[in-house]
Every structure is written in C-alpha cells, then in structure tokens.
Protein backbone atom coordinates (compact mmCIF):
# COMPACT_ATOMS: atom_id res chain seq x y z
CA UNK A 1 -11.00 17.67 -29.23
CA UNK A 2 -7.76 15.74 -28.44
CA UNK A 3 -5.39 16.31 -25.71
CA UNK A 4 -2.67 18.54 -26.51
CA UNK A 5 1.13 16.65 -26.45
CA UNK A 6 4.31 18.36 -25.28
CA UNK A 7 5.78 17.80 -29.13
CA UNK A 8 2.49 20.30 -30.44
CA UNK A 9 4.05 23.68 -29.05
CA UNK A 10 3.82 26.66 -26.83
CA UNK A 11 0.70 27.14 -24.91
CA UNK A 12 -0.08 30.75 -24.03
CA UNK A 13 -1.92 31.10 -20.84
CA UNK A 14 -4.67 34.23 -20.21
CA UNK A 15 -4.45 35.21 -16.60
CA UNK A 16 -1.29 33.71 -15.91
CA UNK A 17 -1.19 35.78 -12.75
CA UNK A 18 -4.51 34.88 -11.36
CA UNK A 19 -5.39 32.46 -8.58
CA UNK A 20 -5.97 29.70 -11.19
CA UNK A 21 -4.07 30.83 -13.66
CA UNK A 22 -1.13 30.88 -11.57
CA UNK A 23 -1.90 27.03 -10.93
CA UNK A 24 -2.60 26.18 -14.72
CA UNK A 25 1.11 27.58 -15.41
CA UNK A 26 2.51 25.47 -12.61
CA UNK A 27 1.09 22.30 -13.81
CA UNK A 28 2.16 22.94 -17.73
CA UNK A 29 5.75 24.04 -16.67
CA UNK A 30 6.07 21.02 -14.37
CA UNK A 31 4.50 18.98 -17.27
CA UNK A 32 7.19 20.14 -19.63
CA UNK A 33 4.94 22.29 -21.73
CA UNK A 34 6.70 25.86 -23.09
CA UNK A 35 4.15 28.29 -22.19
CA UNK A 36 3.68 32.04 -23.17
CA UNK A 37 2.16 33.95 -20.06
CA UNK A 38 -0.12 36.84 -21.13
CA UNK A 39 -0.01 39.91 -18.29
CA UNK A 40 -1.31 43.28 -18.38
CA UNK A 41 1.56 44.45 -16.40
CA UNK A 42 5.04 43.10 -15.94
CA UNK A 43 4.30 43.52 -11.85
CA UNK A 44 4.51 39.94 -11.73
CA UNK A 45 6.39 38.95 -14.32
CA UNK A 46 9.55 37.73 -12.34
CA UNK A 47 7.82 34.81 -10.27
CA UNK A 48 6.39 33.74 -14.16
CA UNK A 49 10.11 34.08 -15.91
CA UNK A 50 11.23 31.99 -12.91
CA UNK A 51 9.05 29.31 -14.21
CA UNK A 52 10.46 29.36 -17.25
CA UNK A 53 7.07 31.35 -18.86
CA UNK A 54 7.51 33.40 -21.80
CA UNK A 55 6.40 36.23 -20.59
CA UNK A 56 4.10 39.00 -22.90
CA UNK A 57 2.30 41.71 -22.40
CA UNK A 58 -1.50 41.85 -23.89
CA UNK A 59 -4.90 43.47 -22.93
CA UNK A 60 -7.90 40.90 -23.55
CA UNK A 61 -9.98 44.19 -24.65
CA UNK A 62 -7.07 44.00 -27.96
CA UNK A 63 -7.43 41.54 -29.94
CA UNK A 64 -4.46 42.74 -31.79
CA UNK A 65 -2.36 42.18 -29.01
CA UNK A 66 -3.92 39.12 -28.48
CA UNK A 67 -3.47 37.95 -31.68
CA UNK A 68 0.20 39.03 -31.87
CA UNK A 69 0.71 37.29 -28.27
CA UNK A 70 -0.85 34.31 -29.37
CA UNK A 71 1.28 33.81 -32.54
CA UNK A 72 3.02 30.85 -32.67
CA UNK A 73 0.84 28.99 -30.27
CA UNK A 74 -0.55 25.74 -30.80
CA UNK A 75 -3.07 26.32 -28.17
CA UNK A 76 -4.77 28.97 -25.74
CA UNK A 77 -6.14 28.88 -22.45
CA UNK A 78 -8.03 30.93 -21.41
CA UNK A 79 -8.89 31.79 -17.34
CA UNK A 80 -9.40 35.69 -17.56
CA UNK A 81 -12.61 36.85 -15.53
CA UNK A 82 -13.71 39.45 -13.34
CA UNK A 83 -15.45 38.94 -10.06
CA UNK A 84 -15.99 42.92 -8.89
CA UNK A 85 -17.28 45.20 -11.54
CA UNK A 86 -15.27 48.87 -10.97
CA UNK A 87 -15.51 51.45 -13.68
CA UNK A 88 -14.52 50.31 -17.16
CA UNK A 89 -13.97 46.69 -15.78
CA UNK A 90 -17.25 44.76 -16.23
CA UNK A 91 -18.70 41.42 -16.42
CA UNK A 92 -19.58 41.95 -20.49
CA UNK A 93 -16.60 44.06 -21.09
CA UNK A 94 -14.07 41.55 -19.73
CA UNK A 95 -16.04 37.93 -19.27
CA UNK A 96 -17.74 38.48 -22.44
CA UNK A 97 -16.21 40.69 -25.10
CA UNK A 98 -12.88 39.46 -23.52
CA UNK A 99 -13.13 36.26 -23.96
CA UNK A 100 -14.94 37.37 -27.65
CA UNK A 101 -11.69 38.53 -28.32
CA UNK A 102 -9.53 35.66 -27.15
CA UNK A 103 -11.61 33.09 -29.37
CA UNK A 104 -11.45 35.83 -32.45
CA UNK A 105 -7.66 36.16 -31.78
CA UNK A 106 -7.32 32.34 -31.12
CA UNK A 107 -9.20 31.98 -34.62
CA UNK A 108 -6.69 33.77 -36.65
CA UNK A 109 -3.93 32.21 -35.71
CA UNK A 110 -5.21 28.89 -35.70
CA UNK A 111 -4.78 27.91 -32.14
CA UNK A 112 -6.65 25.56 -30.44
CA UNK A 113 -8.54 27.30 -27.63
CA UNK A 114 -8.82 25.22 -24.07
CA UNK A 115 -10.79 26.48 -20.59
CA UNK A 116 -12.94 28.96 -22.19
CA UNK A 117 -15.72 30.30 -19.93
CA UNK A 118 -18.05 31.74 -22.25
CA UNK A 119 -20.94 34.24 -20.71
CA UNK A 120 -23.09 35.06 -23.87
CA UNK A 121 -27.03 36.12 -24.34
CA UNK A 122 -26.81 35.56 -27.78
CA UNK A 123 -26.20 31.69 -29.09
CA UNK A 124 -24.68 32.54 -31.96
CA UNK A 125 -21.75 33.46 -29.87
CA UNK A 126 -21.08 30.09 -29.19
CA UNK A 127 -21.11 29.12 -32.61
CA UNK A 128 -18.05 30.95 -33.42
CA UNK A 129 -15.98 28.68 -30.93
CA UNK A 130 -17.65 25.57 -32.26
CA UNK A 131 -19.66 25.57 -35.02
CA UNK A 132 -19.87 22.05 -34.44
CA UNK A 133 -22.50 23.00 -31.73
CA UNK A 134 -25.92 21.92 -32.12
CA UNK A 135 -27.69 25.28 -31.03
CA UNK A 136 -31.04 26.48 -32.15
CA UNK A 137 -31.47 30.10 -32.85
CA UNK A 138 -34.20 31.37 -31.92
C-alpha cells in the first residue's frame, strides 16, 4: 500500500477524541492533511474545529453513518477501541463489529483504510480488508 500524499484528499479519523486519536489528528493537521474527525458527541468538538478538523458526528455500530461520514475521503483511519467492557459497550461489539463496520463503510466508498486493529475468530474476516491475504481457512 503506498503512502498517502497531501494532494490525495481528506482523511477522516475514527476516535479523533481518544488518547491516540487525538495525536494522529495533531500530526495530519500539522502535516497539512484536511481531515474529517468522526465523534459520537460534539463534547469535544471545539478543541478538534480549532485544529482545523472537519468535524462529524457518526456511531461505529452505523455503518450508514459511517459510510455517509466517510464520503469523500480518500482514506480512513481507524483507532476506535474499547478497553472496559460496560453494558452494551464490548470488546466484539465495538473492537470487532466496529471496526467490521468501518472496513464495510470504508469499502463502499472506496477509501483506503489505514491503522486498522482487527480482533476476529474467524479468518475470513480478514479477507474482506485484504483479499490479497494469504490465509488458510480452515
């Protein structure tokens, strides 16, 4: 996969207002890259417009917000995981069917997806971001 350029396009950034994320937005701003933050709630949103972030709100259980947040984009990356499980919030609802989601989304709008970190039980999971892959099914 090639680097991306600043002439390719916005990047839209999952998790924009996480620890890393927050860092991942910094770097592509101060690299001159237009980015499109994703948030679930505008909370945070001012310290992101300050940036100069797009800023949109999306849920990475959607993938039609997803999709509609990631129109446009020439590329996704994705940092969106949970650490605590609490009620609806779990490891396969969020770190895997989210990130599901954010490749499916990704997908349909033909962005490139960067950062992904894919929990999965089932190989064939890992074929939709790459069928490239050399996996063996079992």
């Amino acid at each position: 996969m090639s680097a991306l350029s600043h002439d390719q396009g916005l990047v839209a950034v999952t998790g924009a207002n996480g620890f890393v994320g927050s860092h991942v937005v910094s770097a592509l701003r101060t690299a001159g890259f237009p980015v499109r933050a994703l948030v679930r709630k505008t909370a945070a949103a001012a310290r992101l417009r300050a940036q100069g972030c797009e800023v949109v709100l999306a849920d990475i259980r959607d993938r039609r917000s997803l999709a509609e947040a990631f129109a446009g984009c020439r590329a996704v990356v994705h940092l969106v995981a949970v650490i605590r499980e609490r009620g609806g919030v779990t490891f396969d609802a969020i770190n895997r069917g989210g990130t599901a989601d954010v490749v499916d989304a990704s997908v349909v709008v033909s962005a490139r997806l960067h950062g992904a970190t894919v929990v999965t039980s089932d190989p064939a999971d890992l074929l939709r971001i790459d069928p490239a892959l050399n996996i063996e099914q079992p």
